[in-house]
Protein backbone atom coordinates (compact mmCIF):
# COMPACT_ATOMS: atom_id res chain seq x y z
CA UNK A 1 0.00 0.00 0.00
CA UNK A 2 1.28 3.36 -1.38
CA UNK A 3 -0.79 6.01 0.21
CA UNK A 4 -0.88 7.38 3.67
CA UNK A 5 -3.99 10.21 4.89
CA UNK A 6 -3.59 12.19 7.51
CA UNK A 7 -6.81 13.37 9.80
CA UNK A 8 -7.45 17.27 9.78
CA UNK A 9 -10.78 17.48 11.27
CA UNK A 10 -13.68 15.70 12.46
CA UNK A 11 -17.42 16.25 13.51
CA UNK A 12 -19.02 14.33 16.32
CA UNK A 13 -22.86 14.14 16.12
CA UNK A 14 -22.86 16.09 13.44
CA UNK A 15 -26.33 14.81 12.69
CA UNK A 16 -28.94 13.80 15.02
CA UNK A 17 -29.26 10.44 13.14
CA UNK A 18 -27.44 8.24 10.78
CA UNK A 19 -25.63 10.60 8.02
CA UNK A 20 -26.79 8.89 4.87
CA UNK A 21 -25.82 11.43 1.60
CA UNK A 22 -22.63 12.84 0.99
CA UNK A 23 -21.69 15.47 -1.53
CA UNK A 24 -18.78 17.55 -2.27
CA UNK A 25 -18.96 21.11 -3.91
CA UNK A 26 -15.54 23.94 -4.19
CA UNK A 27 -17.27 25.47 -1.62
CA UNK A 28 -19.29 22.74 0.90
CA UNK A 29 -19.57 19.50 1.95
CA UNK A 30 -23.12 18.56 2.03
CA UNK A 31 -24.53 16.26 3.70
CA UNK A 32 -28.02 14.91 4.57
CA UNK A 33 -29.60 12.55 7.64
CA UNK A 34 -32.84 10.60 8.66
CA UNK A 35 -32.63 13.23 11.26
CA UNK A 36 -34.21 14.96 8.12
CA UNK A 37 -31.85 18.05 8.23
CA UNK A 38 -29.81 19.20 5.54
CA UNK A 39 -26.43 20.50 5.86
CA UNK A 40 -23.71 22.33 4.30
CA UNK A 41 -20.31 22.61 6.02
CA UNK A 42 -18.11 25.43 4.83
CA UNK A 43 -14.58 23.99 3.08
CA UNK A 44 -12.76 27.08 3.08
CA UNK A 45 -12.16 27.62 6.77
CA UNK A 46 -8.33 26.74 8.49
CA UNK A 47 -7.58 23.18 8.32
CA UNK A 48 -8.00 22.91 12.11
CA UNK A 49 -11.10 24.58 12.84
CA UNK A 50 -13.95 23.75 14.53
CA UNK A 51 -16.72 22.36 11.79
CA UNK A 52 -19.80 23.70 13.83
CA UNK A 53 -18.43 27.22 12.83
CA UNK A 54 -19.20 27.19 9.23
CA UNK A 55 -22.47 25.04 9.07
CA UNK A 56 -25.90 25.48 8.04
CA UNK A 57 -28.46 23.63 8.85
CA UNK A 58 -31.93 23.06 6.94
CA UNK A 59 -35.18 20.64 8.17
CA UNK A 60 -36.31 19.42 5.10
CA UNK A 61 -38.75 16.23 5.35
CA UNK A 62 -39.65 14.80 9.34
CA UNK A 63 -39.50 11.44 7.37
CA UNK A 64 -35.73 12.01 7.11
CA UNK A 65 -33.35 11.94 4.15
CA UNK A 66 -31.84 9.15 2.73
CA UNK A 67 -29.87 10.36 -1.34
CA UNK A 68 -28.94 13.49 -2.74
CA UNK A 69 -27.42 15.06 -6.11
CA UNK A 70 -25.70 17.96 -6.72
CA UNK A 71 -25.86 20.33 -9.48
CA UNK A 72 -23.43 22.91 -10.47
CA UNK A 73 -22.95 25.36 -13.66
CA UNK A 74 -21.99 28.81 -14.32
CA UNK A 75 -24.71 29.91 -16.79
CA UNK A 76 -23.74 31.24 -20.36
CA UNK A 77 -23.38 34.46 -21.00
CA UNK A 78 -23.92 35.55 -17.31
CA UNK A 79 -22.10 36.10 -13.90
CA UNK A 80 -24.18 33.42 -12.06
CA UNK A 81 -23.30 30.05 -10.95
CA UNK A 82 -25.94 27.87 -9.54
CA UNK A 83 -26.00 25.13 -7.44
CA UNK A 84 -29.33 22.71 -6.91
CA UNK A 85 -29.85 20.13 -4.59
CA UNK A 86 -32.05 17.53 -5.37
CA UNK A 87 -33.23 15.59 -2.38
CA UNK A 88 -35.16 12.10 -1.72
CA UNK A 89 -37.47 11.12 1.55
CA UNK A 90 -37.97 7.96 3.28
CA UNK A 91 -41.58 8.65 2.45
CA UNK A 92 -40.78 8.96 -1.44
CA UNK A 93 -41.64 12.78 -1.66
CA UNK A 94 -38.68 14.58 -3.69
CA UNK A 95 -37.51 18.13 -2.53
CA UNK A 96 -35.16 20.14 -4.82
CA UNK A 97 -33.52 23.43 -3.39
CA UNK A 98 -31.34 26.10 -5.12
CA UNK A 99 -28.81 28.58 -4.26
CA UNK A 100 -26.72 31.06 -6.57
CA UNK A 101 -23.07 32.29 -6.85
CA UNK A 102 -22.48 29.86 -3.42
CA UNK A 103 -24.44 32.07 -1.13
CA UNK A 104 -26.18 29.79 0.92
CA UNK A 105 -28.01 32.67 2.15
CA UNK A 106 -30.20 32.85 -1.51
CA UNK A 107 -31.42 29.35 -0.94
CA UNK A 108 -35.14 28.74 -2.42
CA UNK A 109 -37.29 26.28 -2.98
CA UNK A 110 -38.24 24.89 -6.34
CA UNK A 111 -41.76 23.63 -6.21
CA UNK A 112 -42.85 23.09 -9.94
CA UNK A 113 -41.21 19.55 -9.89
CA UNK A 114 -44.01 17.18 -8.83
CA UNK A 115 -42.55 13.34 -8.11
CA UNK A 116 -44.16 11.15 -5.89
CA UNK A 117 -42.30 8.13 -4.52
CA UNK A 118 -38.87 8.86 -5.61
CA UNK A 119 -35.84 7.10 -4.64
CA UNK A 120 -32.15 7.94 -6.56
CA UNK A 121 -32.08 11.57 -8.01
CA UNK A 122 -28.88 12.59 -10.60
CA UNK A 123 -27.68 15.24 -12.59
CA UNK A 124 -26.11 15.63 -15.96
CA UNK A 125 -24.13 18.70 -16.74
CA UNK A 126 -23.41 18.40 -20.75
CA UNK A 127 -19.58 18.80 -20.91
CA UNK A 128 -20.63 20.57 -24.24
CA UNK A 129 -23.23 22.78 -22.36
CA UNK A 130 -26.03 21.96 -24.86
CA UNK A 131 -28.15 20.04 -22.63
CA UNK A 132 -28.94 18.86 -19.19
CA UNK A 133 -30.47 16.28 -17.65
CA UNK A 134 -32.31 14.98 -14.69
CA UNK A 135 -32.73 11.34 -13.72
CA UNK A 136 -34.79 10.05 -10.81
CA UNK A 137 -35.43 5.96 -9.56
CA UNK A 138 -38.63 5.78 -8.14
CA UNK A 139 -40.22 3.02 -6.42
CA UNK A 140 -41.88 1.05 -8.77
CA UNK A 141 -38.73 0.85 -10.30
CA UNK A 142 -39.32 3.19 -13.29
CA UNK A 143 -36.28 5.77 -13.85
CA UNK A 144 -37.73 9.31 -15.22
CA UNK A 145 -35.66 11.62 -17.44
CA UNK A 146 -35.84 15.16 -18.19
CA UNK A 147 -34.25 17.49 -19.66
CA UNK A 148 -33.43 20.77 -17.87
CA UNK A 149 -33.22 24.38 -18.74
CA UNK A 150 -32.07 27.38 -16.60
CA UNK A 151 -31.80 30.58 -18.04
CA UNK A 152 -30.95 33.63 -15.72
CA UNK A 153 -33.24 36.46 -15.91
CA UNK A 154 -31.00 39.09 -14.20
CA UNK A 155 -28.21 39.27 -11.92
CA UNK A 156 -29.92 37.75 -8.58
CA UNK A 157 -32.39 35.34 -10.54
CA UNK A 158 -33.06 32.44 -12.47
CA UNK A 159 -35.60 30.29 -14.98
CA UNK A 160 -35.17 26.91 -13.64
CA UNK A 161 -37.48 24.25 -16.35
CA UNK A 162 -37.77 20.07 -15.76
CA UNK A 163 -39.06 18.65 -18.86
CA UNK A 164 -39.96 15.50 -19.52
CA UNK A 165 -38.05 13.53 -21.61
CA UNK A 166 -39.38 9.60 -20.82
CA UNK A 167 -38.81 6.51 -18.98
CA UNK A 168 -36.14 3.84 -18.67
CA UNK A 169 -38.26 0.72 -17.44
CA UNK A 170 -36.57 -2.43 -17.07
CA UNK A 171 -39.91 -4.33 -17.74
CA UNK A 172 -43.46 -4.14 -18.82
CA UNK A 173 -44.78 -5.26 -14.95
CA UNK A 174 -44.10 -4.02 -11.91
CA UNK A 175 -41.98 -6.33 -9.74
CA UNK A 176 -41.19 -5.62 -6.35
CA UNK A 177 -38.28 -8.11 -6.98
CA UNK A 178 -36.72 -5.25 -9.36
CA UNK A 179 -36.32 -2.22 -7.46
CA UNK A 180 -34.11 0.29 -8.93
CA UNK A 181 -32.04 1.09 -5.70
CA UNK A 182 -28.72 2.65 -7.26
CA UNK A 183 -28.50 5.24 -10.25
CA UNK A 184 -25.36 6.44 -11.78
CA UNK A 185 -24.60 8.66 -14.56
CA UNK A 186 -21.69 9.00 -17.07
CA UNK A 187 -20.52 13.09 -17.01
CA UNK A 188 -19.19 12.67 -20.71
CA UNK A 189 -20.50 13.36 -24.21
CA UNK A 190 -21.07 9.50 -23.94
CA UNK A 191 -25.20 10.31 -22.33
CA UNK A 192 -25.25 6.85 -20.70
CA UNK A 193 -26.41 6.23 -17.16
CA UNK A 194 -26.27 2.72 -15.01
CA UNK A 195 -29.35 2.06 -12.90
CA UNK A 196 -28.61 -1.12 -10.45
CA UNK A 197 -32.20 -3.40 -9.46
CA UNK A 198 -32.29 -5.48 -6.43
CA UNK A 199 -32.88 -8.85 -8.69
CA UNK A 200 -29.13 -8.24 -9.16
CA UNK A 201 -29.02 -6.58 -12.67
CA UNK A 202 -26.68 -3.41 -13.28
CA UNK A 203 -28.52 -2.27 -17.01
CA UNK A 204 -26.44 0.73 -19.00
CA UNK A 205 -28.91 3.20 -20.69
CA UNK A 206 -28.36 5.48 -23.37
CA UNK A 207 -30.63 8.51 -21.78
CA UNK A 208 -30.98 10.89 -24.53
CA UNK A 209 -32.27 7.42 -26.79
CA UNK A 210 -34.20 5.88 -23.94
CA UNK A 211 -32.70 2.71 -25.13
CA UNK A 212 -31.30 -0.11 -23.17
CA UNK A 213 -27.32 -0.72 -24.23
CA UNK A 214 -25.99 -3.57 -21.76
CA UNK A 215 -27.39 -5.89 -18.49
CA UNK A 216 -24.83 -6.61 -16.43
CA UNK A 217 -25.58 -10.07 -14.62
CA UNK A 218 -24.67 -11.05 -10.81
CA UNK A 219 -22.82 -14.26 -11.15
CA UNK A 220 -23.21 -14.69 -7.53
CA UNK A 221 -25.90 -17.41 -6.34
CA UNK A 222 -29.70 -17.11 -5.76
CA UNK A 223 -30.97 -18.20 -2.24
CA UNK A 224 -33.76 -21.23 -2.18
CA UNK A 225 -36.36 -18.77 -1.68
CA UNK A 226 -35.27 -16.83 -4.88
CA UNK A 227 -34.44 -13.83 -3.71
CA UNK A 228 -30.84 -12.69 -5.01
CA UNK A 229 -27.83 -12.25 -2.35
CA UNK A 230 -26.32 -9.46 -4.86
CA UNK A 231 -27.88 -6.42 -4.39
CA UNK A 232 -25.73 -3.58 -6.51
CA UNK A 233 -26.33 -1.23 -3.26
CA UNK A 234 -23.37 1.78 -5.16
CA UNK A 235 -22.31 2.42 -9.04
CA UNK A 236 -19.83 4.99 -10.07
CA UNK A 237 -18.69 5.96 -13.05
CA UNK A 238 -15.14 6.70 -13.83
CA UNK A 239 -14.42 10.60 -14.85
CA UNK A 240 -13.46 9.65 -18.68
CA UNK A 241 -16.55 7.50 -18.14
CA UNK A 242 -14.77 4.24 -19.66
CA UNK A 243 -14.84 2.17 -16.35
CA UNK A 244 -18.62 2.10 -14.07
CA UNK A 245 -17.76 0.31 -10.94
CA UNK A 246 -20.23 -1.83 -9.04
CA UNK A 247 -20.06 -2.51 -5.44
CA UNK A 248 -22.47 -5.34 -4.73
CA UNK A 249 -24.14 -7.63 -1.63
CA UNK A 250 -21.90 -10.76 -1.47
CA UNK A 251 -23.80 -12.13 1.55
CA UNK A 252 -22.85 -11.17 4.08
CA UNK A 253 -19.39 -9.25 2.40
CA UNK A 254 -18.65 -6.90 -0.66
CA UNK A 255 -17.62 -6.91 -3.78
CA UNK A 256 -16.68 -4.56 -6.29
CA UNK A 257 -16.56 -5.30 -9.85
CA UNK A 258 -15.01 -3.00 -12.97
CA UNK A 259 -17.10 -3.16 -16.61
CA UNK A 260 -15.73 -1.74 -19.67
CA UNK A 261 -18.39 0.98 -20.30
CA UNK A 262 -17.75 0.48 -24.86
CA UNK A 263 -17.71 -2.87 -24.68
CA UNK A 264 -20.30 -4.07 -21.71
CA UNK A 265 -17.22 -6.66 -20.42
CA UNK A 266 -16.21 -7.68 -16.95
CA UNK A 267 -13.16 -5.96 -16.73
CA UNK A 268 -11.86 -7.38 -12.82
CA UNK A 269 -12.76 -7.25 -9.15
CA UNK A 270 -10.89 -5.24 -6.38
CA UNK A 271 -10.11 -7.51 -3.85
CA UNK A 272 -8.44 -7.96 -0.65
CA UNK A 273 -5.63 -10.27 -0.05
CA UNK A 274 -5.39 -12.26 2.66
CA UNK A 275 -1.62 -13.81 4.55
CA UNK A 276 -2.24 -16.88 3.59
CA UNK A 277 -2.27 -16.00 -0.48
CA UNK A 278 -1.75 -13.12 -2.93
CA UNK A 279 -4.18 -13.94 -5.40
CA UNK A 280 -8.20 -14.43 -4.05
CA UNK A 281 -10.21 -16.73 -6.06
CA UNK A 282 -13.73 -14.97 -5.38
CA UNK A 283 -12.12 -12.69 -2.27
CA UNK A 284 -14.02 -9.98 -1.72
CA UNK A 285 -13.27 -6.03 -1.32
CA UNK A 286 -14.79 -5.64 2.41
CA UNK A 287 -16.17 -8.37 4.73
CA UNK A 288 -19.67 -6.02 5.14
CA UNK A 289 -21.96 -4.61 2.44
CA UNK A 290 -20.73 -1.75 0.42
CA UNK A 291 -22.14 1.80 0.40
CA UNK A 292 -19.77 3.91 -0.81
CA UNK A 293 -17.68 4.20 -3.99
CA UNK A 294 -16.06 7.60 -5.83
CA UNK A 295 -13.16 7.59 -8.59
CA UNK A 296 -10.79 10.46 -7.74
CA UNK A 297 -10.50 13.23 -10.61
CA UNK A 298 -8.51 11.42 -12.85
CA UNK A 299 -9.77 8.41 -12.32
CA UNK A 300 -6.73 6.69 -11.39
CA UNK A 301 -7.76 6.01 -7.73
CA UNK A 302 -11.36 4.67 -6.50
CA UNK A 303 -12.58 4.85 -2.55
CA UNK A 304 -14.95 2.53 -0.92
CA UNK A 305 -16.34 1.74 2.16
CA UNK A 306 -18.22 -0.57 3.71
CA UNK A 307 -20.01 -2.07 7.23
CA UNK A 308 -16.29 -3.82 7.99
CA UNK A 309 -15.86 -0.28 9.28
CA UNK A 310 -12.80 0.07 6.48
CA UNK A 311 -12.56 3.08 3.55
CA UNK A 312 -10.32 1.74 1.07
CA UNK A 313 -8.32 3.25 -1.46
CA UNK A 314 -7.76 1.09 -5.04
CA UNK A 315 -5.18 1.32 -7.84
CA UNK A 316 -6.83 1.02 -10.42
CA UNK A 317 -3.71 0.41 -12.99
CA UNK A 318 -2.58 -2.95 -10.99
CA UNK A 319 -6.22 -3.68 -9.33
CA UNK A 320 -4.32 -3.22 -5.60
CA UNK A 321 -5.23 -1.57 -2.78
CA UNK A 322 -3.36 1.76 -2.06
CA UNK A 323 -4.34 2.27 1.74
CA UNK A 324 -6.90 1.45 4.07
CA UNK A 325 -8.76 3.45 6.67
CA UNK A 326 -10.18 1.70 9.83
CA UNK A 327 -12.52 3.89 11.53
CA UNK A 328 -12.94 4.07 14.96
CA UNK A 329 -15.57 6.46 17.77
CA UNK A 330 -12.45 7.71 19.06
CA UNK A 331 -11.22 9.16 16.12
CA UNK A 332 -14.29 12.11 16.21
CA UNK A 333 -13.33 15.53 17.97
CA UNK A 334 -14.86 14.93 20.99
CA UNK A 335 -15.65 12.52 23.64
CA UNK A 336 -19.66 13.33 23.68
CA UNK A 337 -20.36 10.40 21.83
CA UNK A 338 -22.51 7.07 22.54
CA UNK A 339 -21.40 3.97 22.83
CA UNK A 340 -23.93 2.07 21.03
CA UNK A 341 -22.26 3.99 17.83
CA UNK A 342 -21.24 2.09 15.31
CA UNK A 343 -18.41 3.67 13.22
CA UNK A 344 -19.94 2.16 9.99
CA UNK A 345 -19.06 4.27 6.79
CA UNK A 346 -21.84 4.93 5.21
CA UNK A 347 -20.28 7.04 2.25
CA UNK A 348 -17.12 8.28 1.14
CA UNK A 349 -16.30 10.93 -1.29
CA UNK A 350 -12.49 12.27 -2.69
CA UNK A 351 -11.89 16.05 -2.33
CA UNK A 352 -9.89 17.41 -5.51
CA UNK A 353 -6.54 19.15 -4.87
CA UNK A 354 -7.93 22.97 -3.98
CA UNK A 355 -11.55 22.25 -2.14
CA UNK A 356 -10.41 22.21 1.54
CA UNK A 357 -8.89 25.49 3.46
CA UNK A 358 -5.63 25.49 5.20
CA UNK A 359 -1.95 23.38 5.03
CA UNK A 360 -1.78 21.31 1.88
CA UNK A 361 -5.44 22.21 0.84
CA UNK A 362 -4.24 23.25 -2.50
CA UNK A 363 -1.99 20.69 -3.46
CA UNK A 364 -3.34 17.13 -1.62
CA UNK A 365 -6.36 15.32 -2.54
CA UNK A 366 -8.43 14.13 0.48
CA UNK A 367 -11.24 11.89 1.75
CA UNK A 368 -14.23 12.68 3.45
CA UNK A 369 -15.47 9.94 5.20
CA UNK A 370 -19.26 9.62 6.43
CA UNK A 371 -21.01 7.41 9.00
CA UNK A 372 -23.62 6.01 11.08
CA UNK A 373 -21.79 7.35 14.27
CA UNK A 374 -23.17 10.29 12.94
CA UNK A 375 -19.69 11.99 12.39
CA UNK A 376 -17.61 13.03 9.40
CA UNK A 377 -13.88 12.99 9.03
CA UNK A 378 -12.17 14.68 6.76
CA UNK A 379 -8.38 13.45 5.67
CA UNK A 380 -5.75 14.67 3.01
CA UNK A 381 -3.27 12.57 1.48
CA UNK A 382 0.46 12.98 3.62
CA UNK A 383 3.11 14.69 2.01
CA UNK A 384 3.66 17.34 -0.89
CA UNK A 385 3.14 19.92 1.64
């Protein structure tokens, strides 16, 4: 292992609940809880600094929060940047919130977006600026797409329009069997998006087309009472948006598995070696379920975590791990903590070179590291101070 990451700050009970959604802007870390609050914590402040100092806090749903996506864009031919938030609730309602030029303090609500029962939200931001999209899984395992326009109407205001576009279903029925729990989508020209369904099927769209490009099959067993032991819980998509990892249920453990976007092939598994031998025939990435997975900004690095309380870092040029993260209570700010805690990472995001404040900020990548201890850490890679 190549990599070492040093702690620079932490938050203890940061949420009154399990912290579920993680999100990275220039400016925040956002993050969202079944407390049901929203939060934004500021990255620009010192390296050591108390997080609680550059927080805000918004109640958004008493149902609590459980996914969120992040929008970003400085709009043509104007001197406004916006950032939109879309949110989903345990009791399927969809909330999506906007701020401009990353003043927190012009956040509004957007209320002419009507979904019912919604589960994954994602963004598309055209690399070409031509246009955007908007994805949402909803519960009866339909994904809708539409295509969004904003247009600012003067210096302090914006036209924000969801239209729709259409549907990616995997099936003419309804089947409780295929729930679309995990949506991910490919920020290139290349307008693809990976949906994951609990019957173990990962199936690569093309959006714009509505069409249906690739299934990519569990090879893992189906229990005797047909239910399927390889739920794809996390997808990610590599930057250049060749690779789309999968982190999947391997009973009781997790796996992660790399497909060649072009060519819809296996490509290899991440997987952790034991003492006893190098090479793993079906090893596994963590020994818990996986919920978090995020390529760094080249792509040459992914993260994951998972309930074996470990954030790992992967090569992805010799399929090895780089360093590994074991998260403990004791590692939060504070001693007011609980002991029935479990430091459990729940999701795991890189922070590009430049996004955090104070001593090697600029010119280390870090981690931030949620969980259901309801902290966050936040780590940069050692050295190049």
């Amino acid at each position: 292992m190549g990599k070492q990451y040093i702690s620079t700050v932490s938050a203890s009970q940061a949420h009154n609940s399990d912290i579920l959604g993680l999100e990275i802007t220039n400016k925040y870390t956002i993050t969202i809880s079944s407390d049901g609050y929203l939060k934004l914590w500021d990255n620009k402040k010192d390296e050591i600094h108390n997080p609680l100092e550059g927080v805000e806090s918004f109640f958004i749903n008493k149902s609590g929060l459980h996914h969120l996506s992040i929008y970003e864009n400085k709009l043509p031919n104007s001197i406004i940047k916006i950032t939109i938030i879309a949110i989903s609730c345990f009791n399927g309602d969809l909330y999506l919130k906007y701020f401009l030029n990353d003043d927190i303090s012009t956040l509004k609500d957007y209320n002419e977006l009507k979904i019912l029962k919604s589960w994954v939200p994602g963004f598309y931001k055209d690399p070409n600026s031509k246009q955007d999209y908007f994805l949402v899984n909803k519960m009866n395992s339909i994904t809708e797409v539409y295509k969004l326009k904003i247009e600012p109407l003067n210096n302090d205001e914006v036209s924000i329009n969801f239209i729709k576009h259409g549907e990616l279903n995997p099936s003419t029925t309804t089947n409780i069997q295929n729930f679309a729990i995990s949506l991910s989508i490919n920020q290139t020209t290349n307008k693809k998006c990976a949906i994951g369904y609990t019957n173990g099927d990962v199936k690569l769209y093309d959006f714009e087309n509505l069409k249906l490009i690739y299934t990519f099959k569990s090879n893992d067993l189906i229990s005797t009472n047909n239910k399927n032991n390889s739920i794809p819980r996390i997808l990610q998509f590599s930057p250049g948006g060749t690779l789309l990892a999968v982190g999947r249920d391997n009973q009781s453990s997790g796996s992660i598995t790399l497909y060649d976007v072009e060519h819809g092939e296996n490509i290899g598994n991440l997987i952790t070696p034991s003492h006893s031998a190098k090479n793993i025939i079906g090893g596994f990435a963590h020994q818990g379920w996986i919920l978090g997975l995020d390529f760094n900004e080249d792509g040459k690095f992914l993260v994951s975590c998972g309930f074996d309380k470990c954030v790992r870092v992967w090569n992805l040029d010799n399929l090895e791990r780089e360093a590994t993260l074991n998260l403990n209570i004791s590692d939060l700010d504070t001693n007011n903590v609980e002991e029935q805690d479990e430091s459990i990472p729940s999701g795991v995001k890189f922070l590009n070179k430049g996004i955090r404040g104070g001593l090697g900020g600029d010119s280390n990548e870090g981690i931030c590291v949620i969980s259901f201890d309801r902290g966050i850490r936040w780590y940069r890679e050692a050295g190049g101070v």
